[in-house]
C-alpha atoms as a PDB file:
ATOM      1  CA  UNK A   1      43.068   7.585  -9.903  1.00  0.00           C
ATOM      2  CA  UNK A   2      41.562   6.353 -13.279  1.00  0.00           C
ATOM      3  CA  UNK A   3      44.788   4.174 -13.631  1.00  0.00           C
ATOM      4  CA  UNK A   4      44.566   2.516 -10.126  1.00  0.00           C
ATOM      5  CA  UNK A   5      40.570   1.381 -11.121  1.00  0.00           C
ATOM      6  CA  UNK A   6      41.686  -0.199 -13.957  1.00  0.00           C
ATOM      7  CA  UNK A   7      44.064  -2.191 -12.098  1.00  0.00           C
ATOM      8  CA  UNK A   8      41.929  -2.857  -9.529  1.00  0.00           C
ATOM      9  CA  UNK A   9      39.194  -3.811 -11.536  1.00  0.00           C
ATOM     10  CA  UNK A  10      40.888  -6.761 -13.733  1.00  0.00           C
ATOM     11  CA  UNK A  11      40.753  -7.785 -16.692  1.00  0.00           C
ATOM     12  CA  UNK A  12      37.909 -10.362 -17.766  1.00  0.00           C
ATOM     13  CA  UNK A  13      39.277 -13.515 -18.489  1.00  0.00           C
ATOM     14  CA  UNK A  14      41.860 -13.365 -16.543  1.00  0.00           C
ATOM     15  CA  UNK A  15      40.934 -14.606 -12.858  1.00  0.00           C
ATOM     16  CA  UNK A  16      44.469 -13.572 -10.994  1.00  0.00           C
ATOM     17  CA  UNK A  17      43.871  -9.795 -12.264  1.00  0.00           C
ATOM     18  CA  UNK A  18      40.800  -9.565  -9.689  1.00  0.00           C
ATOM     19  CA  UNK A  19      43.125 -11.112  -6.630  1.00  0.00           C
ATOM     20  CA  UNK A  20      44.089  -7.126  -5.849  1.00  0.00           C
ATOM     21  CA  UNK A  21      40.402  -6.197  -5.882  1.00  0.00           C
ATOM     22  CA  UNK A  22      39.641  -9.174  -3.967  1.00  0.00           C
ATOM     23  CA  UNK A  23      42.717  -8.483  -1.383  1.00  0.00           C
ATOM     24  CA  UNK A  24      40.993  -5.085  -1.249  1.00  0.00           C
ATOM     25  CA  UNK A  25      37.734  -5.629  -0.510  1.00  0.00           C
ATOM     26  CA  UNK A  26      38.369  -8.655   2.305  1.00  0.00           C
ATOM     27  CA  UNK A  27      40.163  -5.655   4.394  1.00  0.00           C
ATOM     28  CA  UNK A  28      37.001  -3.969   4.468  1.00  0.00           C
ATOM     29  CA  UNK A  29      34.505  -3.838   7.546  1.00  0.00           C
ATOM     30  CA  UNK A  30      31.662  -4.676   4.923  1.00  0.00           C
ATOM     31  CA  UNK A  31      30.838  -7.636   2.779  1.00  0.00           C
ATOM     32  CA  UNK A  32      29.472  -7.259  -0.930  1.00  0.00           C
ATOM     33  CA  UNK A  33      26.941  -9.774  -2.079  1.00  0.00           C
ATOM     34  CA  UNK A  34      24.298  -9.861  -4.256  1.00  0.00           C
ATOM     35  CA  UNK A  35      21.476  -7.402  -3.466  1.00  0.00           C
ATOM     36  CA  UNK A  36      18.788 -10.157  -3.876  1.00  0.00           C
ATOM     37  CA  UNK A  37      20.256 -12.402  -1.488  1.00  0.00           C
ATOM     38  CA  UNK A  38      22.226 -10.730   0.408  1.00  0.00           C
ATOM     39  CA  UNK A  39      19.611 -11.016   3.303  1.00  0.00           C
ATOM     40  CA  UNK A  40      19.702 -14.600   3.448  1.00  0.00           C
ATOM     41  CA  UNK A  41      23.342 -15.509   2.834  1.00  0.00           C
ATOM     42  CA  UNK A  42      24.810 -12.845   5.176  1.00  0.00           C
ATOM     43  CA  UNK A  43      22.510 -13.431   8.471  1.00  0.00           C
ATOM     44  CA  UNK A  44      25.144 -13.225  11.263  1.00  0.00           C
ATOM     45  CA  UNK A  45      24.626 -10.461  13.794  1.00  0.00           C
ATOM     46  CA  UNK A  46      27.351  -8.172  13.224  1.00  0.00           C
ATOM     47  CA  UNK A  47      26.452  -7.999   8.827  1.00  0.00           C
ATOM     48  CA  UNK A  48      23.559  -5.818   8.077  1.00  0.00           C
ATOM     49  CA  UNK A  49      21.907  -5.013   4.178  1.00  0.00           C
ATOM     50  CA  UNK A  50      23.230  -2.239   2.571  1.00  0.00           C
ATOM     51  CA  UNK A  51      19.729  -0.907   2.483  1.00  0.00           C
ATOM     52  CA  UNK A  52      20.177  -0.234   6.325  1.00  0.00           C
ATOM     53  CA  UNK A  53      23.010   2.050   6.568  1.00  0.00           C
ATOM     54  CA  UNK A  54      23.368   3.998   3.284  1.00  0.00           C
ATOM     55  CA  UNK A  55      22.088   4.104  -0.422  1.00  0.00           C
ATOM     56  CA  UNK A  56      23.038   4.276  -3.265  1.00  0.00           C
ATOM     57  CA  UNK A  57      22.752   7.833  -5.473  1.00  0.00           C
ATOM     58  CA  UNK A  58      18.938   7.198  -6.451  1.00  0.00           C
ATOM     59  CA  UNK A  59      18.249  10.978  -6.998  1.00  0.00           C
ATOM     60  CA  UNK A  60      20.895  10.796  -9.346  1.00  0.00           C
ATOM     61  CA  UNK A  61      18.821  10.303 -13.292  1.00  0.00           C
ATOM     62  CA  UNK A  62      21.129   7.664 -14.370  1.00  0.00           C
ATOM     63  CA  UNK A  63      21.493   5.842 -11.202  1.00  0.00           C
ATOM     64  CA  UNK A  64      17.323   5.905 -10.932  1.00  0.00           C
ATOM     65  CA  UNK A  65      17.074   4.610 -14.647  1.00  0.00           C
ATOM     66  CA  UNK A  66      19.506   1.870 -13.973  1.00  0.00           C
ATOM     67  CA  UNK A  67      18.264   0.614 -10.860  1.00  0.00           C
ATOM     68  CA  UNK A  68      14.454   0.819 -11.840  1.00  0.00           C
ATOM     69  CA  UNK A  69      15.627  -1.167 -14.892  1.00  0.00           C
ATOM     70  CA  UNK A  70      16.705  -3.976 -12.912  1.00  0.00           C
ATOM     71  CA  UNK A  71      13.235  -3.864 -11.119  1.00  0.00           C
ATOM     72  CA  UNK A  72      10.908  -3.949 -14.272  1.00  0.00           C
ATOM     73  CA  UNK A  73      13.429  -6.933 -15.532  1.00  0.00           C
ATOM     74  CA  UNK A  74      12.387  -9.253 -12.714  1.00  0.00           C
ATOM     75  CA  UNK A  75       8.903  -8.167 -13.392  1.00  0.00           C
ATOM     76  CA  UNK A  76       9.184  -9.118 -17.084  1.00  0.00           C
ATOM     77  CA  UNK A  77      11.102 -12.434 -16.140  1.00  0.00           C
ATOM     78  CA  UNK A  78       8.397 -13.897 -14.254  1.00  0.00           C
ATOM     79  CA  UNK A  79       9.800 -12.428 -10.941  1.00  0.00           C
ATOM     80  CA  UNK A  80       7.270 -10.569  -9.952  1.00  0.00           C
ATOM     81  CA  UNK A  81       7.090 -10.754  -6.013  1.00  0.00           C
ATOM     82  CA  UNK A  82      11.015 -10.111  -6.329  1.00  0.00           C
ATOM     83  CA  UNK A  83      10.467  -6.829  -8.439  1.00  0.00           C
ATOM     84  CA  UNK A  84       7.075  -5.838  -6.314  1.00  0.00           C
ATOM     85  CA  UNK A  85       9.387  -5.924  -3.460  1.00  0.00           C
ATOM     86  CA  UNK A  86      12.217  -4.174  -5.029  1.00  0.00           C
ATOM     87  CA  UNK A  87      10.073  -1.334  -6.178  1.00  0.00           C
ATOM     88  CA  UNK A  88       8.454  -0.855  -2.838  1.00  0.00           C
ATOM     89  CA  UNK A  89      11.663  -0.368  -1.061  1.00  0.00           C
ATOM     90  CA  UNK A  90      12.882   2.710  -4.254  1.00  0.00           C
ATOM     91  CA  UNK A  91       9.334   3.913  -2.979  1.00  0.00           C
ATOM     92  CA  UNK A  92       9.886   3.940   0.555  1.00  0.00           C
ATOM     93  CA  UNK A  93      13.537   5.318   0.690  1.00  0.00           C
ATOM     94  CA  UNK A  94      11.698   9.152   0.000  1.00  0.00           C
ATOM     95  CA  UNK A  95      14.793  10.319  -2.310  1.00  0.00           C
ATOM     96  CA  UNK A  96      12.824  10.092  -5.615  1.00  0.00           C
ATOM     97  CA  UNK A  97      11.489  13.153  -6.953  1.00  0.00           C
ATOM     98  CA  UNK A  98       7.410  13.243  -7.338  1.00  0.00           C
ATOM     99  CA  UNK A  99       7.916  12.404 -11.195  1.00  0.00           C
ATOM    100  CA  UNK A 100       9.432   9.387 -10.212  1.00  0.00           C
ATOM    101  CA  UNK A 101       7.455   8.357  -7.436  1.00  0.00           C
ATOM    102  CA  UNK A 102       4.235   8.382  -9.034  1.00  0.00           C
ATOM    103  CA  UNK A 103       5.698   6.180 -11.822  1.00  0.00           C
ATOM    104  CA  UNK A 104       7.121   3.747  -9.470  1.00  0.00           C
ATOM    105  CA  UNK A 105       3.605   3.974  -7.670  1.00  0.00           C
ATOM    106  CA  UNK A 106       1.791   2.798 -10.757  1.00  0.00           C
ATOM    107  CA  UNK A 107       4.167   0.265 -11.221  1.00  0.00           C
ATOM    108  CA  UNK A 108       3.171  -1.159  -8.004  1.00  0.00           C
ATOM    109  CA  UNK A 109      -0.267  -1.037  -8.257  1.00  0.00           C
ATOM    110  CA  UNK A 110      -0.180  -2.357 -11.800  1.00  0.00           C
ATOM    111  CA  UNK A 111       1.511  -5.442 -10.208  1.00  0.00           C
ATOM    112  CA  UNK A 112      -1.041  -5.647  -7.313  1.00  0.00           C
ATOM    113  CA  UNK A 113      -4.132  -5.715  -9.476  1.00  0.00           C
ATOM    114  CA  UNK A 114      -3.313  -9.277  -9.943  1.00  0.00           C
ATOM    115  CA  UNK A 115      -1.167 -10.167  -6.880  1.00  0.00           C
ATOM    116  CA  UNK A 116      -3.553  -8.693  -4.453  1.00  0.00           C
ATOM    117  CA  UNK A 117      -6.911  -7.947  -6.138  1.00  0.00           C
ATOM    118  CA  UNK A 118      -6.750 -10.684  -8.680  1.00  0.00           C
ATOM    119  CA  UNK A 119      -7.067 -14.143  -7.753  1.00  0.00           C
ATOM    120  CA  UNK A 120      -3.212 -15.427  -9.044  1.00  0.00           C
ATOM    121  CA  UNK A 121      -1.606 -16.704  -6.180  1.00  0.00           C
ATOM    122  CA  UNK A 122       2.429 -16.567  -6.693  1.00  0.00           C
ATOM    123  CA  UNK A 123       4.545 -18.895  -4.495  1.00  0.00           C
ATOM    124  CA  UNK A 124       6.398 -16.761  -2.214  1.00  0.00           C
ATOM    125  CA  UNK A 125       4.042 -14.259  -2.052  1.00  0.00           C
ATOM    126  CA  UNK A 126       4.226 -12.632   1.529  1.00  0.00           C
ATOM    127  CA  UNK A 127       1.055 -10.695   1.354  1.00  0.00           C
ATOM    128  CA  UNK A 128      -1.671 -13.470   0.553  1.00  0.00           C
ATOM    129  CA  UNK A 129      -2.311 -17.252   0.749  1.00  0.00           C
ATOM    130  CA  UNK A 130      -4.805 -20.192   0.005  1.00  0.00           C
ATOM    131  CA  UNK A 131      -7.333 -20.764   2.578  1.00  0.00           C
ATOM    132  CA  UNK A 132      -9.347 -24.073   2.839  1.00  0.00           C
ATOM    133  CA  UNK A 133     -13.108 -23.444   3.804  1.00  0.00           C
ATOM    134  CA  UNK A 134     -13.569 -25.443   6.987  1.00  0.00           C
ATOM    135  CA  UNK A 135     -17.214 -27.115   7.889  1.00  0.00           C
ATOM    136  CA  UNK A 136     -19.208 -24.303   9.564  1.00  0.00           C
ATOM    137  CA  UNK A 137     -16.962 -21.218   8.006  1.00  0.00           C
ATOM    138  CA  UNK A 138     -18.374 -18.564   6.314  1.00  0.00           C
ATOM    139  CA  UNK A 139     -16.720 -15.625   4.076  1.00  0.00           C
ATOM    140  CA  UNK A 140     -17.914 -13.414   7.323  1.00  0.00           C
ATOM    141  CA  UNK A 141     -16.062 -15.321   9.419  1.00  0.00           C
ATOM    142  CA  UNK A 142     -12.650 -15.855   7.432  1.00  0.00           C
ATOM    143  CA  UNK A 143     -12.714 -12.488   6.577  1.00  0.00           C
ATOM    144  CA  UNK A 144     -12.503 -11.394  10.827  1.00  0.00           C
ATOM    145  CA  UNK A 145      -9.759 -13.985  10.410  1.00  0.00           C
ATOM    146  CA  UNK A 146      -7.857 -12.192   7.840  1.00  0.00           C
ATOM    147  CA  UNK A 147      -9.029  -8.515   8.962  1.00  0.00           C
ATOM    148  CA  UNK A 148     -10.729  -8.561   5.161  1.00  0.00           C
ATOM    149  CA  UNK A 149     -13.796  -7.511   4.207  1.00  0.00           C
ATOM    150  CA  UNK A 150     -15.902 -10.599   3.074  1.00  0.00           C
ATOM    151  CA  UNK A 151     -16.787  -8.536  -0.376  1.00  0.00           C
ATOM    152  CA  UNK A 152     -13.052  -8.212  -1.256  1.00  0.00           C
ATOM    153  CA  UNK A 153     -13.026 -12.304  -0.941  1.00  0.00           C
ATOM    154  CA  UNK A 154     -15.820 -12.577  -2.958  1.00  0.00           C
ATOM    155  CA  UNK A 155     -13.979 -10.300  -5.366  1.00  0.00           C
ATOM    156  CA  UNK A 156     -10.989 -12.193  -5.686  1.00  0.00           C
ATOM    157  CA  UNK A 157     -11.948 -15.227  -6.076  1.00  0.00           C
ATOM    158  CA  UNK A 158     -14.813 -13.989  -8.942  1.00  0.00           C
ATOM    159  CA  UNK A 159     -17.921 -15.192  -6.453  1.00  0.00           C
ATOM    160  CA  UNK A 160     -20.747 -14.800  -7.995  1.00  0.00           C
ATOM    161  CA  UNK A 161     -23.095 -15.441  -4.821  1.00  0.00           C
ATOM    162  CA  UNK A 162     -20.347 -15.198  -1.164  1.00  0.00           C
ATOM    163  CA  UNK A 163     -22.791 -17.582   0.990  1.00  0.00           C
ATOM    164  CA  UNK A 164     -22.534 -20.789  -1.804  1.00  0.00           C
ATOM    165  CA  UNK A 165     -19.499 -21.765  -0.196  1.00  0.00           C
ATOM    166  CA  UNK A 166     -18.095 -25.371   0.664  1.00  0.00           C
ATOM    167  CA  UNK A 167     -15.970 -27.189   2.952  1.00  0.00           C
ATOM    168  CA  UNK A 168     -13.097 -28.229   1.376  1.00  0.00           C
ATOM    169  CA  UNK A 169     -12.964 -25.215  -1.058  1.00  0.00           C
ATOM    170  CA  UNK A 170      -9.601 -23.167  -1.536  1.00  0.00           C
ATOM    171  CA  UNK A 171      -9.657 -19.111  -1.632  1.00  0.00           C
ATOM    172  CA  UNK A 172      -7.272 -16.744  -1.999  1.00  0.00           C
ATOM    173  CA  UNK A 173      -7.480 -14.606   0.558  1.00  0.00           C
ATOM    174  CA  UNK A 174      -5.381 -11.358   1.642  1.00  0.00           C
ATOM    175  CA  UNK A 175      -3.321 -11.100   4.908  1.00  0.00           C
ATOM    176  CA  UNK A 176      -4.954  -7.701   6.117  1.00  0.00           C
ATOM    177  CA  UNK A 177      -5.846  -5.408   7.246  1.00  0.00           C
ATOM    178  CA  UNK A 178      -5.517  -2.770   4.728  1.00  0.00           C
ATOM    179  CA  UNK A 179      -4.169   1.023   5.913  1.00  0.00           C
ATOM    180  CA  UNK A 180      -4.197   4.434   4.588  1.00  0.00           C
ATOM    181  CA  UNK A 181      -1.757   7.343   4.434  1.00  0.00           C
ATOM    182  CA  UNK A 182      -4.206  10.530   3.021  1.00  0.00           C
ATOM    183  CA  UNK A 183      -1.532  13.071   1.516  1.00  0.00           C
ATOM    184  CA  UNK A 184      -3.485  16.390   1.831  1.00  0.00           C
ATOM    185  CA  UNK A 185      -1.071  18.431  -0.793  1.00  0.00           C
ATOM    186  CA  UNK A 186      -1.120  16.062  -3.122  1.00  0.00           C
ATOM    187  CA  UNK A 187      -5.063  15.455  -2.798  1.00  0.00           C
ATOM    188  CA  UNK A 188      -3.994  11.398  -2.856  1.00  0.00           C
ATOM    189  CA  UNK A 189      -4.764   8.595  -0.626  1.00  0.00           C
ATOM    190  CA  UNK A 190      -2.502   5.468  -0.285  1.00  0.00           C
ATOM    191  CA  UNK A 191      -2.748   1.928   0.149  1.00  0.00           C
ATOM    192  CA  UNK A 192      -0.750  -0.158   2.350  1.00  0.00           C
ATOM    193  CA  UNK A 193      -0.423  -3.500   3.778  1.00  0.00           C
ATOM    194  CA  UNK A 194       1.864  -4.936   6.424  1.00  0.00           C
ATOM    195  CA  UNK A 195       5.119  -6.359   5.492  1.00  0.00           C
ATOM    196  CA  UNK A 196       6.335  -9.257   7.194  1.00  0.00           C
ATOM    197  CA  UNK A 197      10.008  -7.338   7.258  1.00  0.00           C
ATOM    198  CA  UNK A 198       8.181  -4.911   9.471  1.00  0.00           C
ATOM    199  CA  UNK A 199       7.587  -2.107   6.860  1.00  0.00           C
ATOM    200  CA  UNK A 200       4.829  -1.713   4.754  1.00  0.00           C
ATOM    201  CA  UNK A 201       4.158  -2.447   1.200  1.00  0.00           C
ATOM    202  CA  UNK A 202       2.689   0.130  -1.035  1.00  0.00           C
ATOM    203  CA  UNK A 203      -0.766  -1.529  -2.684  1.00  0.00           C
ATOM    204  CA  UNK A 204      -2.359   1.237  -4.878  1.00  0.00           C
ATOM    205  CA  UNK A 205      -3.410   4.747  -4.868  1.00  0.00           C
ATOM    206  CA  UNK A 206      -7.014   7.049  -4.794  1.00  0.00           C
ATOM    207  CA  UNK A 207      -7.219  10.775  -5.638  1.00  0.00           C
ATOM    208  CA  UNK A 208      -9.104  12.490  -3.214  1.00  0.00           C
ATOM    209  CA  UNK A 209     -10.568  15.713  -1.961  1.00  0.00           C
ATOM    210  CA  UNK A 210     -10.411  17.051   1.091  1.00  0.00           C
ATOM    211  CA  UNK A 211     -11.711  19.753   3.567  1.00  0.00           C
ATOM    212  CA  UNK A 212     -12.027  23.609   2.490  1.00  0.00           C
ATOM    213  CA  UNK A 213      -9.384  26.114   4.021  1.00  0.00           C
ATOM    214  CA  UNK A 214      -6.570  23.143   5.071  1.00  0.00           C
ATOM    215  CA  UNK A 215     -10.019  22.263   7.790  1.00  0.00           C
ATOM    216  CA  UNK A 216      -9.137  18.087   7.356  1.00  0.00           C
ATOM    217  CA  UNK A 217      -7.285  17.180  10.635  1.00  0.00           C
ATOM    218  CA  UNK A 218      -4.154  15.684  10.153  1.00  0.00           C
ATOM    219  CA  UNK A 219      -2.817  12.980  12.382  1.00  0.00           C
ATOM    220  CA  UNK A 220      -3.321   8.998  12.804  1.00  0.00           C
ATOM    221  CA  UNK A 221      -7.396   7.851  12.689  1.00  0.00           C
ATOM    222  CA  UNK A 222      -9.216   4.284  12.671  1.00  0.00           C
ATOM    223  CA  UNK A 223     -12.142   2.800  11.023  1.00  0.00           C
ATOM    224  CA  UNK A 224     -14.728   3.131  13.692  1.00  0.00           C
ATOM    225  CA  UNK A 225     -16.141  -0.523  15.146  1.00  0.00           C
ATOM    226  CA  UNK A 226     -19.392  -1.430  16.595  1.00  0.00           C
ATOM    227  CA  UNK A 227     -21.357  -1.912  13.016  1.00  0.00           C
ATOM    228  CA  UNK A 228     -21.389   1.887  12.748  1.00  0.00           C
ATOM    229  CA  UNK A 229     -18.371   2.267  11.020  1.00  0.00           C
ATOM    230  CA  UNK A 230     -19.025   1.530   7.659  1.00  0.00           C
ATOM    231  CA  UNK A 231     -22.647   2.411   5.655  1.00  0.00           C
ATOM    232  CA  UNK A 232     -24.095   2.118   2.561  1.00  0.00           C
ATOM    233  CA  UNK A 233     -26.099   4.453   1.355  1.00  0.00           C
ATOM    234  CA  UNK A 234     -26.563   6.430   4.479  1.00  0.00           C
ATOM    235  CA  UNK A 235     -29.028   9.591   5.530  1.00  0.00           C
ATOM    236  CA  UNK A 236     -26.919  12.534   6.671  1.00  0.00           C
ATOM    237  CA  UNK A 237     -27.496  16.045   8.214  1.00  0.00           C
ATOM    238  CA  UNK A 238     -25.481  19.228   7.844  1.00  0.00           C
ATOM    239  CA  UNK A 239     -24.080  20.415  11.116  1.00  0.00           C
ATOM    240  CA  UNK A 240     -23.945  23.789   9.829  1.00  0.00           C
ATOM    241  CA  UNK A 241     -27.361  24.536   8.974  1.00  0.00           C
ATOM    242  CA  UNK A 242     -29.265  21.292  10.003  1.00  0.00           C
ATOM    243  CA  UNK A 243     -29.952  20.094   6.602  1.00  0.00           C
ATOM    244  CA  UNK A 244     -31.064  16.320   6.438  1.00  0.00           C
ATOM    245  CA  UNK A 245     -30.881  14.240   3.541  1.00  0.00           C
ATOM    246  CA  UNK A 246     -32.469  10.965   3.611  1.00  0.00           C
ATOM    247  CA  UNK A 247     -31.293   7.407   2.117  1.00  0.00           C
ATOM    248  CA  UNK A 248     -31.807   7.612  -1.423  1.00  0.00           C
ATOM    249  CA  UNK A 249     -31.556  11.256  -1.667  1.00  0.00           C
ATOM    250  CA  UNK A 250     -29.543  12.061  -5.411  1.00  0.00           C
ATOM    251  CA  UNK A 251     -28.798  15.500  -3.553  1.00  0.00           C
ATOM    252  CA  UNK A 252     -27.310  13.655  -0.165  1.00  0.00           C
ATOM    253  CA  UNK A 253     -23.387  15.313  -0.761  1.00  0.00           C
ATOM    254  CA  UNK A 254     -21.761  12.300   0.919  1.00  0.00           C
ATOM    255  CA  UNK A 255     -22.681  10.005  -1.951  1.00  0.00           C
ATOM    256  CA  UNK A 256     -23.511   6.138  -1.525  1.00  0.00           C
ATOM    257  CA  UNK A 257     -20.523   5.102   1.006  1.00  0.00           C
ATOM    258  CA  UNK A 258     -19.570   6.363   4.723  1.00  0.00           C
ATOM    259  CA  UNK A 259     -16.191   5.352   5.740  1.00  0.00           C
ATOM    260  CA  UNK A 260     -16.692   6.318   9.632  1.00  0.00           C
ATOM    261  CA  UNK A 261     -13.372   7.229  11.714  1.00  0.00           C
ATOM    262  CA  UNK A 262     -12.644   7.829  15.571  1.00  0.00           C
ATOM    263  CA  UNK A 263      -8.997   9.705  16.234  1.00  0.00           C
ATOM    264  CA  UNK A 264      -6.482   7.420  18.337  1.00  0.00           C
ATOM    265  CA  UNK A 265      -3.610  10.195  18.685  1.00  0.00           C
ATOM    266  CA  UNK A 266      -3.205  13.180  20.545  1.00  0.00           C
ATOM    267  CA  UNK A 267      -4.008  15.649  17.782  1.00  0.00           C
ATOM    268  CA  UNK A 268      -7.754  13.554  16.608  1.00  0.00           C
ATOM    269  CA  UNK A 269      -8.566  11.602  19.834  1.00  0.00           C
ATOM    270  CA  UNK A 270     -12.028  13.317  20.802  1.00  0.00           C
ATOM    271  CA  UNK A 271     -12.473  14.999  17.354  1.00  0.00           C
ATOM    272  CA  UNK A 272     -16.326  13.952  15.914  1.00  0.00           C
ATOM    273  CA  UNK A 273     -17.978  13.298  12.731  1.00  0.00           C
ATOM    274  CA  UNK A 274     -15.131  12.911  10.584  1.00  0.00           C
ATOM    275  CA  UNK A 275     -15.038  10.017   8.066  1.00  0.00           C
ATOM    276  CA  UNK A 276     -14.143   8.946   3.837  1.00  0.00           C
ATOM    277  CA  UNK A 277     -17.179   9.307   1.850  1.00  0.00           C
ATOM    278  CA  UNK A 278     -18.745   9.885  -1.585  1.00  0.00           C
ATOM    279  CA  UNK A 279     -19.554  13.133  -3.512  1.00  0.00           C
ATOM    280  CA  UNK A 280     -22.341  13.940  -6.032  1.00  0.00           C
ATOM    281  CA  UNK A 281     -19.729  16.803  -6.684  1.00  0.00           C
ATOM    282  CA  UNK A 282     -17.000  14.913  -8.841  1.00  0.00           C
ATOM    283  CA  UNK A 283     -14.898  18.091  -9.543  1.00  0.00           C
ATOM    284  CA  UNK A 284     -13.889  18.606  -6.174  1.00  0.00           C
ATOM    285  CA  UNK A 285     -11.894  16.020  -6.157  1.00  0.00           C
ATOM    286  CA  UNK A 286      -8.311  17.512  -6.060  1.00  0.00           C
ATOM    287  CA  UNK A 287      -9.745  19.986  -4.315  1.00  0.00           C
ATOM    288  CA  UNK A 288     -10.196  21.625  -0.828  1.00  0.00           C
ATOM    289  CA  UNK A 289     -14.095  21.355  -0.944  1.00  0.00           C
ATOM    290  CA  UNK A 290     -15.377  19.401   2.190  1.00  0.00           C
ATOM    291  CA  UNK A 291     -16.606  20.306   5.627  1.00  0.00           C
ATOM    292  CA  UNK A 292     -13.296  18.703   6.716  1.00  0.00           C
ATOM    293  CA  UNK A 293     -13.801  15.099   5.717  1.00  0.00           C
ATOM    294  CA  UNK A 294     -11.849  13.210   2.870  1.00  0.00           C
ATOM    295  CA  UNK A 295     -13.831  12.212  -0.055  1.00  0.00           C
ATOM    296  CA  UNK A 296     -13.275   9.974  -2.759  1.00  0.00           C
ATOM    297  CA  UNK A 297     -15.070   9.793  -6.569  1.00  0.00           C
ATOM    298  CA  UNK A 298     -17.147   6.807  -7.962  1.00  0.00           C
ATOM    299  CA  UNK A 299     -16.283   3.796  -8.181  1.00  0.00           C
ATOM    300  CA  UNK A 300     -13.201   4.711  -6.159  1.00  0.00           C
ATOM    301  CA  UNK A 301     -15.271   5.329  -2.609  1.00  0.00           C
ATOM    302  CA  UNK A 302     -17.102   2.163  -3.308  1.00  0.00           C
ATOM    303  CA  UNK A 303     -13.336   0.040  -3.949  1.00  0.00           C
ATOM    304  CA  UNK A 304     -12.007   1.556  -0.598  1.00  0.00           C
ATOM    305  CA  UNK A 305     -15.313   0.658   1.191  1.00  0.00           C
ATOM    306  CA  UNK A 306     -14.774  -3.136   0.649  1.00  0.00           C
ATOM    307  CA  UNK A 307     -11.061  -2.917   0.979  1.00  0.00           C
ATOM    308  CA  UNK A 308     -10.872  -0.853   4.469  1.00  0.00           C
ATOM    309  CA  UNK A 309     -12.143  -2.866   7.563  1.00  0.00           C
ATOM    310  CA  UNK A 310     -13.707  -1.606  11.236  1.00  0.00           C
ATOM    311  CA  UNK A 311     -11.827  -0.884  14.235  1.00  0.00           C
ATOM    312  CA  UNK A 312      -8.286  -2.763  12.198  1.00  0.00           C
ATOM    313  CA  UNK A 313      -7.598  -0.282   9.260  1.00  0.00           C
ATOM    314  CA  UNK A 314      -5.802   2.805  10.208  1.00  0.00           C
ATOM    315  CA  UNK A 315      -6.087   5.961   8.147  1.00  0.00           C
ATOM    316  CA  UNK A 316      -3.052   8.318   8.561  1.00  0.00           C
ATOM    317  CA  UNK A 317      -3.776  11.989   7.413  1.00  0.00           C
ATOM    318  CA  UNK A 318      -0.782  14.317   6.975  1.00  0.00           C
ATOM    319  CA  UNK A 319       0.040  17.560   5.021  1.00  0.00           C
END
């Protein structure tokens, strides 16, 4: 075996020792090409990427160290779009071990504090773009137009004051809206945004708690509409006991934020008074310690506030 791959595999220098190898692989039912452009040199109907009918060994240590390595090398060449997208797709094939995964997540969002929450715009770039401010616009308004909120513009673009605006002036803006995938066991919630491949592209990561004896309903939520989804700094009352705690209160357990959600499957449609909030409690997060909502730690709860958006943003809760 050893002796036919050598002759198969030529001899550098030497361009009629690949004709075997090429003889070889013409016969096959697949064409190689380079995984970077495969997708737009191959486009006939009847050639599909690699990626879509097998993979290669990634659970394999060498083959994962090799493979990431080409990744962070587009990254450190300037490629970063390239090497975001790259990364996202190791991420998404759910053959890397949780070691390995959480790396490649921090990767990710390491990228994305400057491709998405930053205000560097990269040519190519699938997930943002420069808006102009048109007469009459406000950050309100463009931000329904993106399914933003108009805080994370402000953000971006380092706005000092978001209603000294002018026609005429650029913004980068992000193509929302912004979802979430709340992973129970591992006390973590996920960004995502919409590819334009279909998929979705991993933006960053929260530790969270969650609800006390597995009580956090799993299945697919939304960001409740009708300005009552979202509050700052709201009052609440226990529905155990009847407790209120006004606005203000320092002993009101949902903290500053109230991330409001209404069920839209068949295991939370109906379900009430379950939402993403604060904690004065910051040790119970990573920790089943709620009535049954998710919580979040400061600042994190007030980052996911401005990033999440009513009635658009989906929140996914599973086991």
């Amino acid at each position: 075996i050893e002796e036919n791959v050598r002759t198969f595999n030529g001899t550098p220098g030497q361009p009629g020792s690949f004709d075997l190898l090429h003889t070889l692989l013409e016969a096959q039912a697949y064409r190689l090409a380079y995984w970077q452009t495969a997708m737009h040199e191959i486009n006939y109907r009847r050639f599909f990427d690699v990626n879509t009918l097998a993979g290669i060994r990634i659970e394999d240590p060498d083959v994962f160290a090799a493979t990431h390595a080409l990744m962070l090398d587009l990254i450190r060449q300037g490629k970063v779009v390239e090497g975001r997208a790259a990364l996202n797709r190791l991420l998404a094939a759910g053959r890397l071990t949780a070691e390995q995964e959480a790396r490649v997540r921090r990767e990710i969002a390491a990228v994305n504090e400057s491709l998405v929450f930053g205000d560097r715009v990269v040519p190519g770039d699938p997930l943002v773009e420069v808006y102009t401010i048109q007469s009459g616009d406000n950050l309100i308004r463009v931000g329904r137009q993106f399914k933003i909120t108009s805080d994370l513009i402000a953000r971006i673009n380092h706005m000092a004051d978001k209603n000294r605006i002018s026609a005429g002036q650029k913004v980068k803006v992000v193509k929302g809206p912004f979802h979430a995938v709340v992973d129970k066991s591992d006390f973590r919630l996920d960004l995502y945004l919409d590819a334009p491949n279909g998929g979705r592209m991993y933006v960053r990561s929260f530790p969270v708690g969650v609800g006390e004896s597995d009580s956090t309903p799993e299945g697919l939520w939304r960001v409740r509409g009708g300005g009552v989804g979202k509050l700052v700094n709201p009052s609440w009352k226990n529905p155990r006991n009847e407790e209120f705690f006004d606005r203000d209160d320092p002993k009101n357990p949902i903290g500053e934020f109230w991330i409001g959600l209404e069920g839209i499957d068949d295991q939370t449609r109906g379900l009430p008074g379950y939402g993403i909030h604060g904690t004065i409690e910051p040790d119970s997060i990573g920790r089943q310690a709620s009535m049954g909502c998710v919580r979040l730690g400061s600042p994190d709860i007030e980052a996911l506030y401005h990033i999440l958006v009513e009635e658009f943003s989906t929140v996914l809760i599973r086991p």
